[in-house]
Protein backbone atom coordinates (compact mmCIF):
# COMPACT_ATOMS: atom_id res chain seq x y z
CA UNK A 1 -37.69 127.46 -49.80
CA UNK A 2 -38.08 130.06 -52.14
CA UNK A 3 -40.96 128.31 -54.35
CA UNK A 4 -42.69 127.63 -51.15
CA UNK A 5 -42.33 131.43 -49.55
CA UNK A 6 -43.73 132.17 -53.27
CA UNK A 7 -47.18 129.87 -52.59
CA UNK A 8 -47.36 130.82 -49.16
CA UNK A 9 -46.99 134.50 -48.91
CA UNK A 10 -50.13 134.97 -51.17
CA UNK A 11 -52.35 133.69 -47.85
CA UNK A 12 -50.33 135.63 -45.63
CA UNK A 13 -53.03 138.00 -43.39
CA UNK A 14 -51.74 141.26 -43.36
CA UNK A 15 -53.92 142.31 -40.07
CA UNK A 16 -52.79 138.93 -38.31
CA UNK A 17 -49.08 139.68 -39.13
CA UNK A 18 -49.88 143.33 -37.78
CA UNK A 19 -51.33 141.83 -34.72
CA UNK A 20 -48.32 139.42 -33.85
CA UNK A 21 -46.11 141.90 -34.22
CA UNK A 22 -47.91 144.47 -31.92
CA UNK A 23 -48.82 141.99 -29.15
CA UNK A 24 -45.53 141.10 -29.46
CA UNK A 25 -44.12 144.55 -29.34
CA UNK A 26 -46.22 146.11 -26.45
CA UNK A 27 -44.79 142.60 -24.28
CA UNK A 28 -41.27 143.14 -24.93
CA UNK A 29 -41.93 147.04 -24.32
CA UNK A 30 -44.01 146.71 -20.97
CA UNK A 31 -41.06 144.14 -19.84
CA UNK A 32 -38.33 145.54 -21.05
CA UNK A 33 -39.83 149.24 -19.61
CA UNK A 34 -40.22 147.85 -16.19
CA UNK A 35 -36.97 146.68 -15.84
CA UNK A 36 -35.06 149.61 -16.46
CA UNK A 37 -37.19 151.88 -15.20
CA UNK A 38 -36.66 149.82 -11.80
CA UNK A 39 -33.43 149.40 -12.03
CA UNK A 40 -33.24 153.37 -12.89
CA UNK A 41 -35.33 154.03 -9.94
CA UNK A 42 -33.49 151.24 -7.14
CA UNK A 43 -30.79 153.71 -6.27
CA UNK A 44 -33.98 155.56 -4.61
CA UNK A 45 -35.28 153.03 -2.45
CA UNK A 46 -31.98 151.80 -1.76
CA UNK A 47 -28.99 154.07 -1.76
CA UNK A 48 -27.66 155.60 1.24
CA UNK A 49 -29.65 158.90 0.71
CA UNK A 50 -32.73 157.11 0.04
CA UNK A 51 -35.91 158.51 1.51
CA UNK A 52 -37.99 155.23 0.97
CA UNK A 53 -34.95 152.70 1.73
CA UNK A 54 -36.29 151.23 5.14
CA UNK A 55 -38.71 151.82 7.99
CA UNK A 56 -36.67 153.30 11.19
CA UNK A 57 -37.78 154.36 14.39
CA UNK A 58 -35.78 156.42 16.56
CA UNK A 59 -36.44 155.19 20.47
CA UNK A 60 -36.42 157.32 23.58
CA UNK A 61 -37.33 156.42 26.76
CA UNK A 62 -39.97 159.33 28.19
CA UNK A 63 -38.86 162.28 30.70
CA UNK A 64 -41.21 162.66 33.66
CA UNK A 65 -41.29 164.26 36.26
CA UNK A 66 -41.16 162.24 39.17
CA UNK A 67 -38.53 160.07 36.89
CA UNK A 68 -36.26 162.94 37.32
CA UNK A 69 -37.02 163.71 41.23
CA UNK A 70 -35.66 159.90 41.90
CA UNK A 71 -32.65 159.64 39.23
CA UNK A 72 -34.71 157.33 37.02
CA UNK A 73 -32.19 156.44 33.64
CA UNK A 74 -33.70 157.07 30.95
CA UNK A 75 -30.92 154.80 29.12
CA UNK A 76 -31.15 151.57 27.53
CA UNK A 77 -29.91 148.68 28.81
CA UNK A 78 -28.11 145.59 27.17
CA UNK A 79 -31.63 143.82 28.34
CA UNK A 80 -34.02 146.55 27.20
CA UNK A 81 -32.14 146.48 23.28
CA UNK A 82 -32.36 142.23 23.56
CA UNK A 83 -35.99 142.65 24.35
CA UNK A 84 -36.74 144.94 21.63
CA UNK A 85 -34.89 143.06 18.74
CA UNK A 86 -37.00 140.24 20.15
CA UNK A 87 -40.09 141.63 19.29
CA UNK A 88 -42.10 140.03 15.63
CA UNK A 89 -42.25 143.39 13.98
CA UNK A 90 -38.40 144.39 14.72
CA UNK A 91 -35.80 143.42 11.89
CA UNK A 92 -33.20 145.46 13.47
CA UNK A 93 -31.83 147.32 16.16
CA UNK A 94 -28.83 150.03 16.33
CA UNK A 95 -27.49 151.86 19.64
CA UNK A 96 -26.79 155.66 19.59
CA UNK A 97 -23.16 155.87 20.44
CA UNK A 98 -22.40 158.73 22.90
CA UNK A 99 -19.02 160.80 22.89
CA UNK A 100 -17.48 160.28 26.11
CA UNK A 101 -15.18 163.47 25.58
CA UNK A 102 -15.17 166.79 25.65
CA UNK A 103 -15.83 168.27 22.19
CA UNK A 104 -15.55 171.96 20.55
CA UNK A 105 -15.88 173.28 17.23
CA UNK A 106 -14.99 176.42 15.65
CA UNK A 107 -16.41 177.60 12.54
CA UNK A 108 -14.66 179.80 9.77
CA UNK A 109 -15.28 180.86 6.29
CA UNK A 110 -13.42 183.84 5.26
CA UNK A 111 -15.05 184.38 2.52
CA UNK A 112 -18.09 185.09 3.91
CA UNK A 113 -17.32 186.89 7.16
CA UNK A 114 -18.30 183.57 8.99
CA UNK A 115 -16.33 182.94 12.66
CA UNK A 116 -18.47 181.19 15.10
CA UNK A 117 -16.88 178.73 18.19
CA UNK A 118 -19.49 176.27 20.07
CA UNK A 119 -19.11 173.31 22.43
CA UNK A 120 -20.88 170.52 21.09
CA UNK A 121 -21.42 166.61 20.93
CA UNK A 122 -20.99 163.87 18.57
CA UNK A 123 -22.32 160.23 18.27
CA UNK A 124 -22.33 157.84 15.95
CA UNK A 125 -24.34 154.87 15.06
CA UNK A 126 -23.71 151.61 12.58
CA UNK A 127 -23.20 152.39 9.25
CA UNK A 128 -25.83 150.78 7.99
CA UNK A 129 -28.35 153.02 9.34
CA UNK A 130 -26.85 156.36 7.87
CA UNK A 131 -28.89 158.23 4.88
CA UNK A 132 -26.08 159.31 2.86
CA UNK A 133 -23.92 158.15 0.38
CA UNK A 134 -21.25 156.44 2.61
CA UNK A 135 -18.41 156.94 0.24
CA UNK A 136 -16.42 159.47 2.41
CA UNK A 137 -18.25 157.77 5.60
CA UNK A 138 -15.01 156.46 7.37
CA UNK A 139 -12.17 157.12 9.38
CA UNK A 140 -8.70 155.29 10.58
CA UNK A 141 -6.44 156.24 13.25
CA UNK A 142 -4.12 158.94 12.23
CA UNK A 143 -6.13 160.45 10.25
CA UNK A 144 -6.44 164.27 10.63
CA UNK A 145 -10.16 164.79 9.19
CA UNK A 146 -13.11 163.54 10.70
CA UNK A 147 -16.70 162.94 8.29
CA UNK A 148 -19.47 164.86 9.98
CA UNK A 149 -22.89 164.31 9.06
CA UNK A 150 -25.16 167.08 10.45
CA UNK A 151 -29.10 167.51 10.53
CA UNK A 152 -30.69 169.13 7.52
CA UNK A 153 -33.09 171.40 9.51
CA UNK A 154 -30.00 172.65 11.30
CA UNK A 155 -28.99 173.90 8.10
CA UNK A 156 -32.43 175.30 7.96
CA UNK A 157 -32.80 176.93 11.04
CA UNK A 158 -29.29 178.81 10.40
CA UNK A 159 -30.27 180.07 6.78
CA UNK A 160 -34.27 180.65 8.05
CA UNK A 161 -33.52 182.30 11.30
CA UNK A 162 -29.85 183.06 12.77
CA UNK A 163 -28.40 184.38 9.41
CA UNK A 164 -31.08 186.50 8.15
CA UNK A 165 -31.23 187.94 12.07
CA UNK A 166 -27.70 188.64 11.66
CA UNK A 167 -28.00 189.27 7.97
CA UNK A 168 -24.91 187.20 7.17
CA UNK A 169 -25.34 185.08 4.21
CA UNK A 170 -27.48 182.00 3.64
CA UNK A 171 -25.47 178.75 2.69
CA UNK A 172 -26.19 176.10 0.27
CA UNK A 173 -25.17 172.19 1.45
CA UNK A 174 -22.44 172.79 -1.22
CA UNK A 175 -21.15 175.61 0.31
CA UNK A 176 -21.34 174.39 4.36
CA UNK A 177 -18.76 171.03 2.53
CA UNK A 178 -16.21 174.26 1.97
CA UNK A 179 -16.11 175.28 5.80
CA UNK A 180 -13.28 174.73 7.36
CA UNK A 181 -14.41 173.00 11.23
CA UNK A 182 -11.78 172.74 13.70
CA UNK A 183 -13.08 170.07 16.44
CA UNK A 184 -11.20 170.14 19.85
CA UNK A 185 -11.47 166.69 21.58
CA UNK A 186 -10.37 166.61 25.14
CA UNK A 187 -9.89 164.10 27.82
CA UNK A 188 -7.94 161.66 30.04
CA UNK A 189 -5.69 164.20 30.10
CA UNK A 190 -5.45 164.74 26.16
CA UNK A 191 -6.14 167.54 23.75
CA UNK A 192 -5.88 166.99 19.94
CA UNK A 193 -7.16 169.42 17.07
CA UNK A 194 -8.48 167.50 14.08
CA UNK A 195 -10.12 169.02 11.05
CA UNK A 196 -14.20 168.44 10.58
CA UNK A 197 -15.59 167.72 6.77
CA UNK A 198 -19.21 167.70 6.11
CA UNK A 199 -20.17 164.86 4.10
CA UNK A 200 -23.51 165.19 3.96
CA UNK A 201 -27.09 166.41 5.82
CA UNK A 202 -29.47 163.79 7.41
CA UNK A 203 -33.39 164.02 7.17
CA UNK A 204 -33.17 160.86 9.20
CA UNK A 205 -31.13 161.18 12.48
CA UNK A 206 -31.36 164.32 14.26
CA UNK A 207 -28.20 164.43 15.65
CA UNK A 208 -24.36 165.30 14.77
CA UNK A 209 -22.97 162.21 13.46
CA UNK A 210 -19.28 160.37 13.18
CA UNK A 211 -18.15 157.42 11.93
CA UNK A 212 -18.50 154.50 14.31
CA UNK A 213 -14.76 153.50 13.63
CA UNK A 214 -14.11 157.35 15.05
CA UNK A 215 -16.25 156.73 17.97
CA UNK A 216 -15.23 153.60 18.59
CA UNK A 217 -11.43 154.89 18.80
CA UNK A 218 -11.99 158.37 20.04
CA UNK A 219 -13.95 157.08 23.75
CA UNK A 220 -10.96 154.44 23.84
CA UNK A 221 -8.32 157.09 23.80
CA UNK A 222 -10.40 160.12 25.67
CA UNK A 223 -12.13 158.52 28.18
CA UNK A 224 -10.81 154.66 28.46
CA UNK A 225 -12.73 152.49 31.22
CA UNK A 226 -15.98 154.81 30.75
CA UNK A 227 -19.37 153.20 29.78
CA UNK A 228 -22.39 155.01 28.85
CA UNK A 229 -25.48 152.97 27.92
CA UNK A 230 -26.73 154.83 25.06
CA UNK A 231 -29.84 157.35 25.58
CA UNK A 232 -31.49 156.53 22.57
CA UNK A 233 -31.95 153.05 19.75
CA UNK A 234 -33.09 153.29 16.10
CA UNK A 235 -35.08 150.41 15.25
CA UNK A 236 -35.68 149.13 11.52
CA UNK A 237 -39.43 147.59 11.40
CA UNK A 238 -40.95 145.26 8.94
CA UNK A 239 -44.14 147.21 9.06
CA UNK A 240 -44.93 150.17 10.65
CA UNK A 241 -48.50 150.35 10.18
CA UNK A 242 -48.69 146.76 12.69
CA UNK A 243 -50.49 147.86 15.46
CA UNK A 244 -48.08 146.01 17.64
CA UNK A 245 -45.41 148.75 17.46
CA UNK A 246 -47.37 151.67 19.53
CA UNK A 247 -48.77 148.83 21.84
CA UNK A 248 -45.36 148.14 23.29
CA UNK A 249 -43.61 150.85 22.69
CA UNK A 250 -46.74 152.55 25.34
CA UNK A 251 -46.41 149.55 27.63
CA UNK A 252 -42.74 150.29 27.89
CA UNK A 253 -42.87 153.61 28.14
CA UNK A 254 -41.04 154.43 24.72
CA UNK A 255 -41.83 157.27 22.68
CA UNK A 256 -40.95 157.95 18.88
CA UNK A 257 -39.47 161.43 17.72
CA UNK A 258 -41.24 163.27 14.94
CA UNK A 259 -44.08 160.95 14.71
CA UNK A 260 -42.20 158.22 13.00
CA UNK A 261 -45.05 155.84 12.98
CA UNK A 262 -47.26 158.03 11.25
CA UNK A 263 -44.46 158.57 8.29
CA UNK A 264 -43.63 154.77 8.51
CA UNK A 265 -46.90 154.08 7.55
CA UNK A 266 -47.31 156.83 4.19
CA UNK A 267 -43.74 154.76 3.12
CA UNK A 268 -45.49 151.72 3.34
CA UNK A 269 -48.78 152.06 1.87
CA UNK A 270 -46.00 153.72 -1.23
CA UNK A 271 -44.67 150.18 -1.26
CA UNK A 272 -47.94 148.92 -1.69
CA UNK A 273 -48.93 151.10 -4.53
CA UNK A 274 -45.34 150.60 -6.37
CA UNK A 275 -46.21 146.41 -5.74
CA UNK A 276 -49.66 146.56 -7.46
CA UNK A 277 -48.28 148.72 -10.08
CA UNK A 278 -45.83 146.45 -10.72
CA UNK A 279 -48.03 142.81 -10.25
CA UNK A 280 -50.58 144.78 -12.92
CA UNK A 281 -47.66 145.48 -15.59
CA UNK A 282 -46.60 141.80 -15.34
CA UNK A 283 -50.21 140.35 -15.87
CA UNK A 284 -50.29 142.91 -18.90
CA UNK A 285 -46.71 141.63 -20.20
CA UNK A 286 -48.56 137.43 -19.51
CA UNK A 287 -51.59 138.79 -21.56
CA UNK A 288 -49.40 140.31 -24.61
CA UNK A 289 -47.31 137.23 -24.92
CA UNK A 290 -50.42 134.90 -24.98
CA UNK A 291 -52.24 136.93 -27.66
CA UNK A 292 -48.66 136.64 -29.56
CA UNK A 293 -48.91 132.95 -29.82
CA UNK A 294 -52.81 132.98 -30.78
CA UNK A 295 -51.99 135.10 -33.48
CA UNK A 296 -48.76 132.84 -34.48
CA UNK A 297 -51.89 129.54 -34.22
CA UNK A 298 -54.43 131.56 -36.13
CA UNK A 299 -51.61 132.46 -39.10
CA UNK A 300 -51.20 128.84 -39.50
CA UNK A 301 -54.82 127.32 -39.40
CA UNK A 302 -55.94 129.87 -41.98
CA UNK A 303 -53.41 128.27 -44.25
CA UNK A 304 -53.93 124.62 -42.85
CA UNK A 305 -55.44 123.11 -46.27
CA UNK A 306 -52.23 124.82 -48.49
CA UNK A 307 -49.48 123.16 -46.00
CA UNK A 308 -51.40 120.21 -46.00
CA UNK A 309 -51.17 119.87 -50.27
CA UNK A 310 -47.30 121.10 -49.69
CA UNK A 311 -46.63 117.40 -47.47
CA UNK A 312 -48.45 115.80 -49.57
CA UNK A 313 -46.88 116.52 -52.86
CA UNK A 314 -43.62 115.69 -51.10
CA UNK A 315 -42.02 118.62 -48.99
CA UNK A 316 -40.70 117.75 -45.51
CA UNK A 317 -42.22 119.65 -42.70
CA UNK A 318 -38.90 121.29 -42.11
CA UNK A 319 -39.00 122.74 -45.74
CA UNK A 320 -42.93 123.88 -44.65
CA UNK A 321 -42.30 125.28 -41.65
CA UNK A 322 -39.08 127.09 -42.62
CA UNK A 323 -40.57 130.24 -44.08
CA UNK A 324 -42.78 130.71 -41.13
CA UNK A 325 -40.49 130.26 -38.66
CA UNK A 326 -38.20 132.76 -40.72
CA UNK A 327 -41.09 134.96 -40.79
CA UNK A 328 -41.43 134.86 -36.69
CA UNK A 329 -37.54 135.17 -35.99
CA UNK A 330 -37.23 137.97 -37.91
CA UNK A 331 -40.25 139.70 -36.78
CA UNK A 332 -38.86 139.17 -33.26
CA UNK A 333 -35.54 140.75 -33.77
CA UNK A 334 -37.77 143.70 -35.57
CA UNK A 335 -39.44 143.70 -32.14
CA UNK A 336 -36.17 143.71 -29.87
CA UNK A 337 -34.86 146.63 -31.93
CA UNK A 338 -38.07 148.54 -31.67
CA UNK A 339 -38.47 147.83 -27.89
CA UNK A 340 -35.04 149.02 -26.97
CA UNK A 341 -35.26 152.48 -28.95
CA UNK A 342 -38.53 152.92 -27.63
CA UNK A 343 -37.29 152.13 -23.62
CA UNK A 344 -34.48 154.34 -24.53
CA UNK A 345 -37.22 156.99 -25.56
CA UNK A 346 -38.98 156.79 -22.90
CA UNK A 347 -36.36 156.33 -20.62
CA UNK A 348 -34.75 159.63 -21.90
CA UNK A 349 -38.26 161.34 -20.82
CA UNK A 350 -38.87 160.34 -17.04
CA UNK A 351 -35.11 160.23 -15.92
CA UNK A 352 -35.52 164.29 -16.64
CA UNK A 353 -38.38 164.59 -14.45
CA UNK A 354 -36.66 162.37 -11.68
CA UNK A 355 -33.87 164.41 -11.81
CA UNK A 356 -35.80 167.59 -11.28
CA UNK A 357 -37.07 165.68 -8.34
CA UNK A 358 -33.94 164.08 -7.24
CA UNK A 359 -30.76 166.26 -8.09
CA UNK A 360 -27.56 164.16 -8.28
CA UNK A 361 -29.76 161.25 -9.33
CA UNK A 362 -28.43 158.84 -12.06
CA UNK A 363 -30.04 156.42 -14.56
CA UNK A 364 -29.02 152.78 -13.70
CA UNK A 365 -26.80 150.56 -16.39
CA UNK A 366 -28.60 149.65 -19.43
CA UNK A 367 -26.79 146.44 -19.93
CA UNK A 368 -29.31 144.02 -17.65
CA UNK A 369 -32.81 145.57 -19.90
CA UNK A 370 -30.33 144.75 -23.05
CA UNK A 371 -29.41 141.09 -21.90
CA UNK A 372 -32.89 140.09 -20.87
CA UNK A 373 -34.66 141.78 -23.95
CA UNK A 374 -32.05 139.39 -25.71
CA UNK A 375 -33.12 136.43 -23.36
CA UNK A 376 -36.51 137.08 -24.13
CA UNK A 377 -35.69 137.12 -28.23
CA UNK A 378 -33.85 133.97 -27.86
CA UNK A 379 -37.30 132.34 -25.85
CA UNK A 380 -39.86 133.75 -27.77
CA UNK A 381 -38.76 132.94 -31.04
CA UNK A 382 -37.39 129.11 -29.61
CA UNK A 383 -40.93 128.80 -28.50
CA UNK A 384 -42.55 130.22 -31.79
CA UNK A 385 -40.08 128.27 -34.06
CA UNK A 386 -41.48 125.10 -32.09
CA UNK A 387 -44.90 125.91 -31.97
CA UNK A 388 -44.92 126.21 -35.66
CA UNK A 389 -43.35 123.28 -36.55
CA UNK A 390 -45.67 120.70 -33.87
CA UNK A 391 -48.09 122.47 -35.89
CA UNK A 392 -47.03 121.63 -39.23
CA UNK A 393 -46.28 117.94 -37.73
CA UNK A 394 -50.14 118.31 -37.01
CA UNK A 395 -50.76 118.34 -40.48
CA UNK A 396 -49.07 114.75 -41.33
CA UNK A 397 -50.64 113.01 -38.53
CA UNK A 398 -54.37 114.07 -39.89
């Protein structure tokens, strides 16, 4: 093999070499790129404190007037939920869960001056609809501590407008997980302290929120044989820009709180800028690897008339197409090395600015870029290995 590398190395292009190995390296980058940057980025769209995760609606029925002369509910029924979750453009449909109990709080934090003592409310809805991270989002019987999960803008309004009146001090959401709560829950005849815990701040549900499993256990022990139909629904849509949504939802007599239409639609037409991005970096990736193998055909046919001489004189294509396909497999693995510093490079680069962005955000696992860069090594240079020798083949058959 040597003697032949020797003879065929002097017709060796240079530029065409340098043009393999560049398609082939921008490919492997803008593939290799796009995977890690999604899978960097999925925690975003999908974790439970993503703000681009799903499309929910929160569902009220509207107050008027003469509704509240005549005692109209403004609950939902069993019928009014089936109805909904019937509809083409729902996917999904959760109930509010009302506390059928008495509840109080009290508020301390020594260490700020900080005593304050409110009745208030709880409810809960399905897990699966909560914009946190869920890892402290549950509750057993016997337990002492309850996971609360409080508006953000409550937070807001107390460091924006009741502590600065009272010029107490503002509090971070690191600081309000450090206050002790004790809730008071009363009924049938029972009183029980437990111990509150904020887990986390909701941009989603404006409401205080429990577990479900609390809820579930804390109206069967407080106020057994009461039912309350819930007062409000949050509805997951497949599209909320489908004209269909604020058609029935008016026909029904629904309203939305904080215009969620109009935000369900900027999330969507994100999704739709994140999808072309995406379908445009895969028909660059298509394009690189097909001006890989036209440089791989155009390496060979400029030296068509020397391999030909090389059969003829009595070397079998495998001998022929040896240094050549050594040539492509090791470029390849040149590539694959290349590729994965240079993700790693410019992974290193936007993961800072995300994190400005996103505090508390972290990079996903490097391990499925690494196996399918490897996947794509192993393919590519099967393919090119191939190619080469059905082109030497060629040759004999002229």
């Amino acid at each position: 093999m040597r003697l032949v590398w020797k003879l065929l190395r002097s017709h060796v292009s240079v530029s065409q070499l340098a043009g393999f190995f560049l398609a082939n390296l921008c490919g492997m980058v803008i593939v290799l790129l796009s995977i890690q940057f999604y899978n960097d980025v999925l925690p975003v769209f999908t974790g439970g404190d993503s703000f681009l995760k799903k499309d929910y609606l929160i569902v009220s029925k509207k107050v008027s007037t003469l509704g509240s002369f005549v005692g109209k509910s403004r609950t939902f029924s069993e019928r009014d939920k089936e109805e909904i979750e019937a509809q083409p453009f729902t996917k999904g449909v959760g109930a509010f869960t009302p506390s059928q109990f008495k509840v109080s709080a009290g508020v301390g934090m020594e260490q700020v001056g900080l005593q304050m003592s409110t009745a208030m409310f709880f409810e809960s809805v399905p897990d699966k609809y909560v914009d946190v991270n869920l890892d402290k989002w549950h509750f057993t019987p016997g337990e002492e501590t309850i996971p609360i999960i409080i508006p953000r803008n409550y937070l807001n309004l107390y460091n924006f407008g009741f502590a600065q009146s009272r010029s107490l001090p503002q509090l971070s959401e690191g600081v309000m997980g450090m206050i002790n709560l004790e809730i008071r829950i009363s009924g049938g005849g029972m009183r029980d302290t437990f111990k509150g815990n904020i887990v986390g701040f909701s941009d989603r549900l404006n409401t205080i929120l429990v577990p479900e499993s609390f809820m579930n256990w804390a109206n069967q022990t407080y106020a057994a044989g009461e039912v309350k139909e819930p007062s409000r629904l949050i509805v997951e849509v497949n599209n909320p820009a489908d004209d269909r949504i604020a058609r029935f939802f008016k026909d029904k007599g629904y309203e939305t709180e904080d215009d969620k239409l109009d935000a369900g639609k900027t999330t969507w037409f994100l999704k739709l800028i994140v999808g072309i991005v995406m379908a445009v970096g895969l028909v660059i990736s298509a394009l690189s690897f097909y001006i890989l193998m036209l440089s791989i055909f155009l390496l060979l046919q400029k030296n068509s008339t020397k391999l030909e001489n090389l059969l003829m004189v009595g070397y079998s294509p495998a001998k022929v197409a040896l240094p050549y396909q050594f040539l492509t497999v090791g470029l390849n693995a040149v590539v694959l090395l290349l590729a994965v510093g240079l993700v790693l490079l410019l992974r290193g680069g936007y993961l800072d600015k995300l994190q400005n962005l996103l505090p508390g955000l972290e990079g996903g696992m490097l391990w499925p870029m690494l196996v399918i860069g490897f996947l794509l090594f192993v393919l590519v240079s099967v393919f090119n290995v191939l190619a080469v020798r059905r082109k030497i083949n060629g040759l004999i058959k002229k």
